[in-house]
N, C-alpha and C. Protein backbone atom coordinates (compact mmCIF):
# COMPACT_ATOMS: atom_id res chain seq x y z
N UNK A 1 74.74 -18.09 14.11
CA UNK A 1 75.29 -19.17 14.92
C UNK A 1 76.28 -18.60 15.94
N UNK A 2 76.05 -19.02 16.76
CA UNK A 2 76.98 -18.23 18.26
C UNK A 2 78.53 -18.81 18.01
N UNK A 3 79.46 -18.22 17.74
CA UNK A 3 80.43 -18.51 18.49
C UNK A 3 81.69 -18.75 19.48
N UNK A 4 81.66 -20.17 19.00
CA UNK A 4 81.68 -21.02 20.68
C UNK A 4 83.58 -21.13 20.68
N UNK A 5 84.13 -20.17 19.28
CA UNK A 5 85.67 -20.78 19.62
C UNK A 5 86.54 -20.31 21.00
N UNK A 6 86.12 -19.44 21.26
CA UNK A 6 87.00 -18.84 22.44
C UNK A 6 87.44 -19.65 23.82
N UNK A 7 85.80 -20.34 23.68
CA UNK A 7 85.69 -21.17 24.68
C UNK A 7 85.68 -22.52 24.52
N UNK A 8 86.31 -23.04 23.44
CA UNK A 8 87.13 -24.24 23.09
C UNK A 8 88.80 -23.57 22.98
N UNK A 9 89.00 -22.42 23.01
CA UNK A 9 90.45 -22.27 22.86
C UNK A 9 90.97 -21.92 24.53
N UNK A 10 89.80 -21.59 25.27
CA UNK A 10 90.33 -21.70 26.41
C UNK A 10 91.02 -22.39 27.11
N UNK A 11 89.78 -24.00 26.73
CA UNK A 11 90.02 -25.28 27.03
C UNK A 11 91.65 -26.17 26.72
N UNK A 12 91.46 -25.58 25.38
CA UNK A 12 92.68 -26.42 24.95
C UNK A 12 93.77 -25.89 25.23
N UNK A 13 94.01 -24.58 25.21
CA UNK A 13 95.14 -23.75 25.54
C UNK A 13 95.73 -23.96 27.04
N UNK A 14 94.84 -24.18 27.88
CA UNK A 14 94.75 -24.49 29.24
C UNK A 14 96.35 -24.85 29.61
N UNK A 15 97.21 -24.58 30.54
CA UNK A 15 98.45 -24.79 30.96
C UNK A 15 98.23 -26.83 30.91
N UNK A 16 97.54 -26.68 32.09
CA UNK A 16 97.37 -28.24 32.56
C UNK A 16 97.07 -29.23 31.82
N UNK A 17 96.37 -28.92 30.32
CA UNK A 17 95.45 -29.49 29.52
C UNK A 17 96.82 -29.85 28.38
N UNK A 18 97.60 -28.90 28.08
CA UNK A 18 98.67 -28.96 27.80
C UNK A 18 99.61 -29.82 28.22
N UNK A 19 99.60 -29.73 28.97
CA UNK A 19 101.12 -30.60 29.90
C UNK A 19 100.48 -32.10 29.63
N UNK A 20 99.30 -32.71 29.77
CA UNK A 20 99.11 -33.56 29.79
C UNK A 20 98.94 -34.41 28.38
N UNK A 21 98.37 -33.63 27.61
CA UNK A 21 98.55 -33.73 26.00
C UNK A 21 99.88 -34.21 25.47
N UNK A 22 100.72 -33.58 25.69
CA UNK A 22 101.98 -33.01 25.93
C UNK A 22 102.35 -34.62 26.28
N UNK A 23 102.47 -34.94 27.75
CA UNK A 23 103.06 -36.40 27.86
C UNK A 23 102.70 -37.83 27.33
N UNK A 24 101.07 -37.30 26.99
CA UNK A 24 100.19 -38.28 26.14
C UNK A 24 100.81 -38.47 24.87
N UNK A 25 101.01 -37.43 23.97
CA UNK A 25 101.39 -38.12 22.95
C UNK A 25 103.40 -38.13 23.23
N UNK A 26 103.99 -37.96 24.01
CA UNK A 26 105.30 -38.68 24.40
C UNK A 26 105.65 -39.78 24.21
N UNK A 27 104.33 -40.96 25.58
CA UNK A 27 104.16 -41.94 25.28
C UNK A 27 103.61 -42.67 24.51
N UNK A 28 102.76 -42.06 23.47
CA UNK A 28 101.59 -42.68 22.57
C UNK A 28 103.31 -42.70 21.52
N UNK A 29 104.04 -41.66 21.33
CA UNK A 29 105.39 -42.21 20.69
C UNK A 29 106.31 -43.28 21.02
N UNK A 30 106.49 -43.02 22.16
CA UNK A 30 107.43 -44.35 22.46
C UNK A 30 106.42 -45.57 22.36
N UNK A 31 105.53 -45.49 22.55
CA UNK A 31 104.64 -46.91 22.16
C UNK A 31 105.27 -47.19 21.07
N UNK A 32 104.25 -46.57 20.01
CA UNK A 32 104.47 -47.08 19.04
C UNK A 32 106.16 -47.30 18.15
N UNK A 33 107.30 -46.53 19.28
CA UNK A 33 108.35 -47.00 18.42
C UNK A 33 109.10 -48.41 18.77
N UNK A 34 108.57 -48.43 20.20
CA UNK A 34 108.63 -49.96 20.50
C UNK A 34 107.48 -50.85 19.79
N UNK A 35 106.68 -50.50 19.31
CA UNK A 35 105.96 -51.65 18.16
C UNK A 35 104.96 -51.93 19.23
N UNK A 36 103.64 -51.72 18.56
CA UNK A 36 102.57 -52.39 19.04
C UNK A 36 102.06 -53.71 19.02
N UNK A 37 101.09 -53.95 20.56
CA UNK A 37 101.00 -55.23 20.51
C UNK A 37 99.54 -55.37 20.23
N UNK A 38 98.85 -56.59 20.02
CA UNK A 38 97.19 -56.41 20.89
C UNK A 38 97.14 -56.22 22.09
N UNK A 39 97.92 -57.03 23.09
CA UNK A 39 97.79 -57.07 24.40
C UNK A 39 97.92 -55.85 25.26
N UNK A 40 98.54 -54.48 24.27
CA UNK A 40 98.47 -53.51 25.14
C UNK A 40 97.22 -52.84 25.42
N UNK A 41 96.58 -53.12 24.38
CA UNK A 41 94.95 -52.78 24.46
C UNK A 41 94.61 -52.82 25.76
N UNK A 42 94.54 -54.31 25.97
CA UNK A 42 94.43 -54.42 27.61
C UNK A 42 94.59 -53.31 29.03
N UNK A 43 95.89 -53.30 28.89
CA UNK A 43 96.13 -52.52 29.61
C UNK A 43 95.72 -51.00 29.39
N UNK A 44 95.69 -50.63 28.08
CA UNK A 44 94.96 -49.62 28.25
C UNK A 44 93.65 -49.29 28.74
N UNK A 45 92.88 -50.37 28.40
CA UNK A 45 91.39 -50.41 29.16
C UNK A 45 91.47 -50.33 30.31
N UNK A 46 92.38 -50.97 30.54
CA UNK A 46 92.53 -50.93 32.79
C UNK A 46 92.72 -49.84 33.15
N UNK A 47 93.75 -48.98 32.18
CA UNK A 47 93.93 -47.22 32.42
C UNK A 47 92.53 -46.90 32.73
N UNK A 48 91.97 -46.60 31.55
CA UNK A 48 90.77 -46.05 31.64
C UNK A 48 89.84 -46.52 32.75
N UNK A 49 89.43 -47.79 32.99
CA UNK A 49 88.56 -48.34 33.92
C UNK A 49 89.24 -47.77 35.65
N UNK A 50 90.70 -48.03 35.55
CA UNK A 50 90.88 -47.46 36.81
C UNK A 50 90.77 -46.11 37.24
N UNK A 51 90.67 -45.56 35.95
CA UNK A 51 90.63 -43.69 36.31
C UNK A 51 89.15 -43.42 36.37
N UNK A 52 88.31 -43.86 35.97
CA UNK A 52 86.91 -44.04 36.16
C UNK A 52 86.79 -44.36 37.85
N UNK A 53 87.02 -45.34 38.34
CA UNK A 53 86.99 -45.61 40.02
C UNK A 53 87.82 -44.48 40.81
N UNK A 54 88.68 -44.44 40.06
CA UNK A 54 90.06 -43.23 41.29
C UNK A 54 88.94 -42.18 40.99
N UNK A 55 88.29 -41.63 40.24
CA UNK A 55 87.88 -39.92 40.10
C UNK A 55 86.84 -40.29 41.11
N UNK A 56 85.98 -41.29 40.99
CA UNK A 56 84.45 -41.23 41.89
C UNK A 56 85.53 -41.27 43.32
N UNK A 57 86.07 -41.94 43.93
CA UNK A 57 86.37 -42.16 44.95
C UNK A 57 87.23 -40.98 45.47
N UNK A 58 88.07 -40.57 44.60
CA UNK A 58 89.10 -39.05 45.23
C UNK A 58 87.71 -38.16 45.21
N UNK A 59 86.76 -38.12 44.55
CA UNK A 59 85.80 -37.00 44.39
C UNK A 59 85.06 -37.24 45.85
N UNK A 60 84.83 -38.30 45.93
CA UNK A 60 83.97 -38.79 47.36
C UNK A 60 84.75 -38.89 48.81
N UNK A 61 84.97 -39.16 48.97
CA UNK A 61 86.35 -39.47 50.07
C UNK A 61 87.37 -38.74 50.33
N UNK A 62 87.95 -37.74 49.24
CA UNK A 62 89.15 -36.90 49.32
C UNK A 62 88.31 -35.34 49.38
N UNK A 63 87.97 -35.19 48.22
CA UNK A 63 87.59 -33.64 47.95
C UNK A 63 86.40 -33.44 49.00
N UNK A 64 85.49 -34.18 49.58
CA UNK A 64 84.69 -34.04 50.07
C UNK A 64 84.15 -33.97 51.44
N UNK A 65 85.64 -34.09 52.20
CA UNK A 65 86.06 -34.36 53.61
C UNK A 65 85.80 -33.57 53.93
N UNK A 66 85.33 -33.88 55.65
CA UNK A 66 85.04 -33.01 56.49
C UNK A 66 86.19 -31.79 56.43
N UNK A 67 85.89 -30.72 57.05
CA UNK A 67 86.98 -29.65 56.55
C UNK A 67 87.89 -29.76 57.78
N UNK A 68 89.31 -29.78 57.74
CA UNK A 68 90.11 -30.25 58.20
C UNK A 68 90.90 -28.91 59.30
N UNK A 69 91.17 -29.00 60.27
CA UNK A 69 91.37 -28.24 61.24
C UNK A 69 93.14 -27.69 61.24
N UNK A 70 94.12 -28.64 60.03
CA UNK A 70 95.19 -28.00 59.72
C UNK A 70 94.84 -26.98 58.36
N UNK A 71 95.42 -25.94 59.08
CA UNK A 71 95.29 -24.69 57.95
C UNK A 71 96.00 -25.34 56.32
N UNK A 72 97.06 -25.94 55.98
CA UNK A 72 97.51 -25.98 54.67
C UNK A 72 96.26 -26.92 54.16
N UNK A 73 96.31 -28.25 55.07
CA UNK A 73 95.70 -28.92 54.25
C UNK A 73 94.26 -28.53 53.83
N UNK A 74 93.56 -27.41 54.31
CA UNK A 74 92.21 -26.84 54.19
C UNK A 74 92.70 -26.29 53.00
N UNK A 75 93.86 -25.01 53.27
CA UNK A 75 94.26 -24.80 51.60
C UNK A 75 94.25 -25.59 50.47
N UNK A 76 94.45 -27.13 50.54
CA UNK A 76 94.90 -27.69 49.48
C UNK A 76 93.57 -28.29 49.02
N UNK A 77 92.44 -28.60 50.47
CA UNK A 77 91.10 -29.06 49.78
C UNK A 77 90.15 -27.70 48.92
N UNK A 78 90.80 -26.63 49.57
CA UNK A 78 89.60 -25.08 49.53
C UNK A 78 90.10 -25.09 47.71
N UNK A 79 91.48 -25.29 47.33
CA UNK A 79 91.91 -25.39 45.72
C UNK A 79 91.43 -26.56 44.89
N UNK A 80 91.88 -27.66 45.41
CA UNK A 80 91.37 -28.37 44.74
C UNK A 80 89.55 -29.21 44.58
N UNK A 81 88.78 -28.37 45.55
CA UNK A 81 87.85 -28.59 45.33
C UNK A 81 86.02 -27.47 46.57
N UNK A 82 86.74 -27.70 47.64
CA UNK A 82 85.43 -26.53 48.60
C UNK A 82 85.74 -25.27 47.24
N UNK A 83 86.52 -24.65 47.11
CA UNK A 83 86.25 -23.17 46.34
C UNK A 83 85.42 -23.21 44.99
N UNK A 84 85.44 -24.40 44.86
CA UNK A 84 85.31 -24.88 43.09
C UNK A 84 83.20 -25.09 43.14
N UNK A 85 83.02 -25.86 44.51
CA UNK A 85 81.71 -25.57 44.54
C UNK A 85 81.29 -24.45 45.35
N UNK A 86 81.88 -23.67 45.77
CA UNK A 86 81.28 -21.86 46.46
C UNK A 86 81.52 -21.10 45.28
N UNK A 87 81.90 -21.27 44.30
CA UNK A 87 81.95 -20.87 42.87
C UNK A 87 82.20 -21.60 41.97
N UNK A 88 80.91 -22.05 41.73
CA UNK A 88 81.32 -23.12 40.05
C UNK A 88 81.64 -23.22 38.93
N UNK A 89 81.46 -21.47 38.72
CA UNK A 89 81.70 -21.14 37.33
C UNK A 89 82.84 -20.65 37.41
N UNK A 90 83.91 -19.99 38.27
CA UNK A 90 84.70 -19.60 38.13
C UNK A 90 86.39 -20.44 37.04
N UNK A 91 86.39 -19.72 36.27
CA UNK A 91 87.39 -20.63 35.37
C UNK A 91 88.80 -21.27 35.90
N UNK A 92 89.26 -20.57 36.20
CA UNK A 92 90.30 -21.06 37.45
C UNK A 92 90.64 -21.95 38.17
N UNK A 93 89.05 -22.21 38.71
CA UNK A 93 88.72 -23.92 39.61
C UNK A 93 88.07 -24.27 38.74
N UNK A 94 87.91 -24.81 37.46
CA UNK A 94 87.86 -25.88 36.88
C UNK A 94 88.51 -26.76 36.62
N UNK A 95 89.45 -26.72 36.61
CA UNK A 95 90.71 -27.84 36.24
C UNK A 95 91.38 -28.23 37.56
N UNK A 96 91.45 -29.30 36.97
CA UNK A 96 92.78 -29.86 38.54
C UNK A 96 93.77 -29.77 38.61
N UNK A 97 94.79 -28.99 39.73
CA UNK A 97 96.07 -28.10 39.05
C UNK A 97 96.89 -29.20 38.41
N UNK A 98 98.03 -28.79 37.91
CA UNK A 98 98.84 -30.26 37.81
C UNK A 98 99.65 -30.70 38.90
N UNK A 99 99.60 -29.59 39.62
CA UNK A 99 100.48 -30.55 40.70
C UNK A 99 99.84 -31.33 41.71
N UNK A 100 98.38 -31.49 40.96
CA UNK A 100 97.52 -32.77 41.90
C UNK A 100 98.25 -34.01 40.87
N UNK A 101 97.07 -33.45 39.63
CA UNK A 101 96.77 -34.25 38.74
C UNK A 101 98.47 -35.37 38.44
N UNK A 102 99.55 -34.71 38.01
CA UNK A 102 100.49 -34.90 37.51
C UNK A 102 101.15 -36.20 38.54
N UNK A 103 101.23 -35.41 40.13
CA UNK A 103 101.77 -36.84 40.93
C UNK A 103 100.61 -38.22 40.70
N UNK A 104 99.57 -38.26 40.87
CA UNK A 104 98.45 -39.06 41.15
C UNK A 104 98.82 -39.45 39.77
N UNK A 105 98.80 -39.40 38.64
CA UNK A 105 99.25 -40.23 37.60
C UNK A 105 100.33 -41.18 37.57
N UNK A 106 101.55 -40.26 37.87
CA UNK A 106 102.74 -41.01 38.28
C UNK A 106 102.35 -41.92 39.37
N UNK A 107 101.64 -41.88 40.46
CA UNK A 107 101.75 -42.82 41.98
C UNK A 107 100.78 -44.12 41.07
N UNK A 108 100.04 -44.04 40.15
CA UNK A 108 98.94 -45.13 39.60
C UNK A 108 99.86 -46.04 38.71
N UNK A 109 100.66 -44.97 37.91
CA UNK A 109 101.12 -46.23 36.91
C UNK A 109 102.59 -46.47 37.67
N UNK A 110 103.24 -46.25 38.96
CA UNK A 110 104.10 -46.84 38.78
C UNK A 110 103.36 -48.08 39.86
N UNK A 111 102.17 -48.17 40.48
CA UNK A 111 102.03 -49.17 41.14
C UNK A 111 101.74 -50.00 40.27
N UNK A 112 100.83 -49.39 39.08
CA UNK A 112 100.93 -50.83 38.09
C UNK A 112 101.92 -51.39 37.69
N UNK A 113 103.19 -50.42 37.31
CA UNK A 113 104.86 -51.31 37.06
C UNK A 113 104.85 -52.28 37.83
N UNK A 114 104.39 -52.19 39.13
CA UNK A 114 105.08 -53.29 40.57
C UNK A 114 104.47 -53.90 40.28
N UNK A 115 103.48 -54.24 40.08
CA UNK A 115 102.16 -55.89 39.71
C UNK A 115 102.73 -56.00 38.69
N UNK A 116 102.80 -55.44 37.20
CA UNK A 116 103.29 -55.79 36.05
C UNK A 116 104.86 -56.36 35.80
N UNK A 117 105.64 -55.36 35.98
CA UNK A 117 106.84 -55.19 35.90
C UNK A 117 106.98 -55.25 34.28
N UNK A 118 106.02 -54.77 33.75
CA UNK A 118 106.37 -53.88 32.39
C UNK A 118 106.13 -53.26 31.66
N UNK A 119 106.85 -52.24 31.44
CA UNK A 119 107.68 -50.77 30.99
C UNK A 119 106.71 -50.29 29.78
N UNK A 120 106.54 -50.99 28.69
CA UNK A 120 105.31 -50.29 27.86
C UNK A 120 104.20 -50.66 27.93
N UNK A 121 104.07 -52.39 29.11
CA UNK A 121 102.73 -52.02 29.33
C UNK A 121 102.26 -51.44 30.58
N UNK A 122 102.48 -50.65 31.06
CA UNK A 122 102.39 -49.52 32.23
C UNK A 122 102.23 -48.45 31.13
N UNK A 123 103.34 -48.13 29.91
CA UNK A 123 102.97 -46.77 29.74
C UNK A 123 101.98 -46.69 28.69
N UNK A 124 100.69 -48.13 28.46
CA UNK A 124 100.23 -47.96 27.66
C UNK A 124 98.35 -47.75 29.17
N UNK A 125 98.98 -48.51 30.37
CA UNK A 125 98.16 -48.14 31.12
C UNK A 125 97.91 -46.87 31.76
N UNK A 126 98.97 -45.85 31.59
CA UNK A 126 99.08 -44.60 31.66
C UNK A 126 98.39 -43.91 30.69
N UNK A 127 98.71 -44.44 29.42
CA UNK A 127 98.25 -43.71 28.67
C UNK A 127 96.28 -43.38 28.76
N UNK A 128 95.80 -44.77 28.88
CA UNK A 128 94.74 -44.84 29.14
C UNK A 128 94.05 -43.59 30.89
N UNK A 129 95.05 -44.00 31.37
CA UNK A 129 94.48 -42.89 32.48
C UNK A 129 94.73 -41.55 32.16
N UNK A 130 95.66 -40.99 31.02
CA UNK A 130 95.83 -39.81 30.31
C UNK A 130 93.89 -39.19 29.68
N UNK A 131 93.88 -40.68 29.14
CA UNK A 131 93.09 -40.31 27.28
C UNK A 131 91.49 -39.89 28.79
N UNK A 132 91.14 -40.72 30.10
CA UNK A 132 90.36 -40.24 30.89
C UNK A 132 90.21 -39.40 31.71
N UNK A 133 91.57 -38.69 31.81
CA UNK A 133 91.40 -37.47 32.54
C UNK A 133 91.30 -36.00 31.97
N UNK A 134 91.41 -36.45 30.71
CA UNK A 134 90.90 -35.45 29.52
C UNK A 134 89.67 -35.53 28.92
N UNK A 135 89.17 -36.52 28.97
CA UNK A 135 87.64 -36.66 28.76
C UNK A 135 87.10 -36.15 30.22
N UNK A 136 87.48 -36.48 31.45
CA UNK A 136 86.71 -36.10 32.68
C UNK A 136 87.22 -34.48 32.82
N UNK A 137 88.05 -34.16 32.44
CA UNK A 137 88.56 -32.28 32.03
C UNK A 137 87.27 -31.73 31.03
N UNK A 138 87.40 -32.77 30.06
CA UNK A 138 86.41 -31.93 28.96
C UNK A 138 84.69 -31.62 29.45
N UNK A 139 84.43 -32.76 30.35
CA UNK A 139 83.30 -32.89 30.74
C UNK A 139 82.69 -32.26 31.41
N UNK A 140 83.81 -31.62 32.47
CA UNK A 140 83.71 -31.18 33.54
C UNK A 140 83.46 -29.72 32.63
N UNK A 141 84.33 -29.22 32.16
CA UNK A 141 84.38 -28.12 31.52
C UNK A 141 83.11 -27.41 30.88
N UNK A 142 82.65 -28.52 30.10
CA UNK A 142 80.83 -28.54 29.53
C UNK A 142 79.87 -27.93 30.43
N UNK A 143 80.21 -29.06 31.29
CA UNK A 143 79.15 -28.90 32.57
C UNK A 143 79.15 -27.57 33.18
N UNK A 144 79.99 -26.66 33.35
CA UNK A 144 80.19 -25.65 33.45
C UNK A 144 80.38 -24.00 32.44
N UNK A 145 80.32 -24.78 31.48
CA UNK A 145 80.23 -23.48 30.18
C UNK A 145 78.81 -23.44 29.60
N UNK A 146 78.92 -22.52 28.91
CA UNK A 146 77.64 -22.47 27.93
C UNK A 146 77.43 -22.70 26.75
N UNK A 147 78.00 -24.46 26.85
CA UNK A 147 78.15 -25.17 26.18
C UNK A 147 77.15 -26.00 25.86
N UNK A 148 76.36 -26.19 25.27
CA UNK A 148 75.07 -27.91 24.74
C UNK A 148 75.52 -28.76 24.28
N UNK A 149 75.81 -30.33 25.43
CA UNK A 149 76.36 -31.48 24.73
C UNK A 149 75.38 -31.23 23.10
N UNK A 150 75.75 -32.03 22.28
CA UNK A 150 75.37 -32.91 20.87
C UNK A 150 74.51 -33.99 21.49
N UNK A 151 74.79 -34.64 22.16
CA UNK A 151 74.53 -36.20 23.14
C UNK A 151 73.47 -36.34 23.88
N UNK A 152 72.59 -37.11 24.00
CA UNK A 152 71.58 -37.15 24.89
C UNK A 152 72.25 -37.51 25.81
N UNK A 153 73.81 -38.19 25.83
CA UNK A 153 74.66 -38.92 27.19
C UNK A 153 75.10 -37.86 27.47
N UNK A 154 75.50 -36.80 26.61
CA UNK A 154 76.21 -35.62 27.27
C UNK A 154 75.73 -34.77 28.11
N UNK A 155 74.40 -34.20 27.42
CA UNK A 155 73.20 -33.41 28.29
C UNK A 155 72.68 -34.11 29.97
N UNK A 156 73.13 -35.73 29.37
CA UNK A 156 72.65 -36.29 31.06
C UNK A 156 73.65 -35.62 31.87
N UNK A 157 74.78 -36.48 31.37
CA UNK A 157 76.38 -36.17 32.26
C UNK A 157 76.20 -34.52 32.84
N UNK A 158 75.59 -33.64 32.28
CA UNK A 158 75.69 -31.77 32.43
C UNK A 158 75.30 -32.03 33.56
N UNK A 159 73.45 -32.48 32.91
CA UNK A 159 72.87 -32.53 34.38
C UNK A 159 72.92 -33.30 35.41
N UNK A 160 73.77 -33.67 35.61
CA UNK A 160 73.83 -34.45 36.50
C UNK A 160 75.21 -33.90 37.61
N UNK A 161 76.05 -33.26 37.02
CA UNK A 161 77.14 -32.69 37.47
C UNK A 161 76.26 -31.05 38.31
N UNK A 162 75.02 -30.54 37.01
CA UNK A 162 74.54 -29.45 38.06
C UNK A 162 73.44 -30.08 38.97
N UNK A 163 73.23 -31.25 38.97
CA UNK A 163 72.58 -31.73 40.21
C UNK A 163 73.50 -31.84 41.56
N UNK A 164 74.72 -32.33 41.38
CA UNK A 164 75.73 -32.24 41.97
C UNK A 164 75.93 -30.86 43.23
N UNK A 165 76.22 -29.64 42.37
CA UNK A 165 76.31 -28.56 42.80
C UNK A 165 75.12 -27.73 43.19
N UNK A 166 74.04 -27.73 42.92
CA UNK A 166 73.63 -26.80 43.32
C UNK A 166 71.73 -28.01 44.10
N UNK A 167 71.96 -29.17 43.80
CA UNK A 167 70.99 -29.75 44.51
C UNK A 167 71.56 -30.27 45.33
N UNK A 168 72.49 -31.61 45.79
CA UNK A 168 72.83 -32.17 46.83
C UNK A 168 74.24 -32.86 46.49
N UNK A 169 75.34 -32.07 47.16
CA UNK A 169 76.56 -32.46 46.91
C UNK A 169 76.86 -34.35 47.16
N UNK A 170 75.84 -34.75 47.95
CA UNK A 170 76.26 -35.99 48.45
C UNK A 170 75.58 -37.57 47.56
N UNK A 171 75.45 -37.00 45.78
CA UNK A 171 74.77 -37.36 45.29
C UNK A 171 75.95 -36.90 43.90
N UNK A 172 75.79 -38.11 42.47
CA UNK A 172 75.73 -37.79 41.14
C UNK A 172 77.63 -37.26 41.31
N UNK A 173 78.38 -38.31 41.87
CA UNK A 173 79.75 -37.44 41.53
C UNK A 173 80.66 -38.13 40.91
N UNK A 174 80.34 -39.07 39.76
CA UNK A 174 80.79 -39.55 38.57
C UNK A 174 80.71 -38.01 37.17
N UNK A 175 81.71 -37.59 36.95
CA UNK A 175 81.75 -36.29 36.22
C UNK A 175 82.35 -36.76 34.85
N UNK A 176 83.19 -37.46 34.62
CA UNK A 176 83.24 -38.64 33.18
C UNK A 176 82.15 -39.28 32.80
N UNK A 177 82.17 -40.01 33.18
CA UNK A 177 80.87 -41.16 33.63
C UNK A 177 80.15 -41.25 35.22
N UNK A 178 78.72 -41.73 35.03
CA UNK A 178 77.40 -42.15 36.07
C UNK A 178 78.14 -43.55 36.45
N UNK A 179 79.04 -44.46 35.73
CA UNK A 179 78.71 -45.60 35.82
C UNK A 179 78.93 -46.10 37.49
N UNK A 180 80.12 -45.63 37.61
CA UNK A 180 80.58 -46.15 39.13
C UNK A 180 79.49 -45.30 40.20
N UNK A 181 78.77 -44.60 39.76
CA UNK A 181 77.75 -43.92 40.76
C UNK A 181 76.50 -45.21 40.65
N UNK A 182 76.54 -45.46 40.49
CA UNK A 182 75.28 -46.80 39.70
C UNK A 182 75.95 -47.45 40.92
N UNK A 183 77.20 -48.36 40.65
CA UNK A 183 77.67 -49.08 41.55
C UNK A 183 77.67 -49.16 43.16
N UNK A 184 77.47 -47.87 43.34
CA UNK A 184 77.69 -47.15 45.05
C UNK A 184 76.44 -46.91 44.84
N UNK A 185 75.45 -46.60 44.39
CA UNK A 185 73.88 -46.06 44.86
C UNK A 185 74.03 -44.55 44.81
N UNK A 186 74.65 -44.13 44.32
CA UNK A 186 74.83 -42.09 44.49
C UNK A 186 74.26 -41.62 43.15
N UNK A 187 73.86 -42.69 42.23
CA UNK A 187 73.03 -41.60 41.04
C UNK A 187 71.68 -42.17 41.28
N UNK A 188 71.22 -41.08 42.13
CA UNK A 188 69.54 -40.81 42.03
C UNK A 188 68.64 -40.26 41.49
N UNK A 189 67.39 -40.39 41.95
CA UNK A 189 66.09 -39.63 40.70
C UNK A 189 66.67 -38.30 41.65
N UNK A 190 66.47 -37.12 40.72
CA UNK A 190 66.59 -35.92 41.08
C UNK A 190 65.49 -35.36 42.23
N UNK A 191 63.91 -36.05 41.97
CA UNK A 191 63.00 -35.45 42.83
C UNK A 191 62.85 -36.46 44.17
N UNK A 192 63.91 -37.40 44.39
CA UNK A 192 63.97 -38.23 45.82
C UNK A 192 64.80 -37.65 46.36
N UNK A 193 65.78 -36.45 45.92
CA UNK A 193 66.89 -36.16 46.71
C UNK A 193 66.29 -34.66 47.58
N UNK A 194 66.68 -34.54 48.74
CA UNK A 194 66.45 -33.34 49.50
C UNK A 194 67.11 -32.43 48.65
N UNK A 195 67.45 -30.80 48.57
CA UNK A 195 68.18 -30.18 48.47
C UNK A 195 69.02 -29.84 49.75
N UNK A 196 70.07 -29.64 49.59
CA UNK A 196 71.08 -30.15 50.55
C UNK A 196 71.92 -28.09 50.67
N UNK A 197 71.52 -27.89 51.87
CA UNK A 197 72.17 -26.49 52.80
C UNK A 197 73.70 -26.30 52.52
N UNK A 198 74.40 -27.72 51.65
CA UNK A 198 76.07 -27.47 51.87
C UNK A 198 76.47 -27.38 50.90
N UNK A 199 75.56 -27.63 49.56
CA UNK A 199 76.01 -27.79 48.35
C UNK A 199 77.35 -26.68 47.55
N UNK A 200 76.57 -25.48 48.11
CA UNK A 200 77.84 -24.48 48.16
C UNK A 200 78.72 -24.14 48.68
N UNK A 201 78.43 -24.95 50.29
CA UNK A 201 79.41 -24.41 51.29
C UNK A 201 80.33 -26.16 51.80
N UNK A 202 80.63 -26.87 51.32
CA UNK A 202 81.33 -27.85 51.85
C UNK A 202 82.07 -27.74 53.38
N UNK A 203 82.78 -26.76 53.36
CA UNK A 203 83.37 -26.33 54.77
C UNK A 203 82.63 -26.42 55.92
N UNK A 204 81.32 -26.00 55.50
CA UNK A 204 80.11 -26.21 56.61
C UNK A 204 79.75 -27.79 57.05
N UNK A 205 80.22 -28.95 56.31
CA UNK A 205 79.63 -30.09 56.16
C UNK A 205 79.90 -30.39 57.34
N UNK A 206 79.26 -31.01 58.20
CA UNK A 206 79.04 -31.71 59.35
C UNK A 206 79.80 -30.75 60.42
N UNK A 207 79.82 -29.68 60.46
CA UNK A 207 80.31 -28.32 61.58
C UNK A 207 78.69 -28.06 62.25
């Protein structure tokens, strides 16, 4: 039997993977020492459901932009995402640094404070965008190791992430979940899609 610990200790050991763990169970404490409700449930689902929409849409719209003619901000797309598909396997660009990940958490749940205006249930809607950006970490991670989901959902999710990269970037970029790709029309049959000249090179996109 091959093993696979090294490359689950990579994962978990991970700086970023850490830090976030790390604030997850912070608040999964102060939850519960302020006493649980049902109703936070709620809000936790909205975590999750909203981090499901923010990933398809930062993945589509942000990471995927035409390449931008100020030098930093090319730096900041070439890190957080053009370098990541001109090398997919590279371990490095797999993760999203934290100093993406970390503000974009904070900017979500404190806009939910402002609609809500309250304090554990925001940090139980946080929490929920925690418990999905670690499932969309883990996923992502799969998709890229030499790893075999268990899952017939998992094996889709793989392939569908290497349809992503190396068939047509402009297609399949739900990396948690397909679902919000369903919604927009971007998860297609694999043999209707062209193969696409940019898949590796994003920078090239519409130059």
């Amino acid at each position: 039997m091959k093993n696979n610990w090294p490359i689950y200790r990579a994962f978990f050991f991970h700086v970023d993977i850490l830090v976030m763990l790390a604030i997850g169970f912070l608040i999964s404490s102060f939850i519960v020492w302020q006493g649980i409700e049902l109703s936070l449930l709620a809000f936790f689902v909205i975590g999750i459901v909203t981090f499901m929409f923010s990933e398809y849409l930062t993945h589509r719209f942000f990471f995927h932009l035409k390449a931008p003619k100020n030098p930093f901000f090319l730096k900041i797309l070439k890190r957080l995402h053009y370098d990541h598909h001109k090398y997919p396997n590279d371990f490095h660009l797999l993760f999203l640094p934290i100093w993406y990940s970390l503000p974009t958490f904070t900017l979500l749940s404190f806009i939910f404070y402002l609609f809500s205006q309250l304090l554990v249930g925001t940090l139980s809607f946080s929490l929920g965008l925690i418990l999905m950006l670690l499932v969309y970490e883990w996923k992502h991670y799969v998709a890229h190791q030499p790893l075999k989901p268990r899952t017939q959902f998992g094996k889709w999710l793989k392939k569908t992430h290497t349809l992503h990269h190396f068939k047509n970037e402009n297609y399949w970029y739900g990396v948690s979940t397909p679902f919000v790709d369903i919604l927009f029309g971007t998860l297609k049959d694999e043999k209707e899609v062209e193969t696409s000249a940019t898949a590796k090179e994003l920078e090239k996109r519409g130059s």
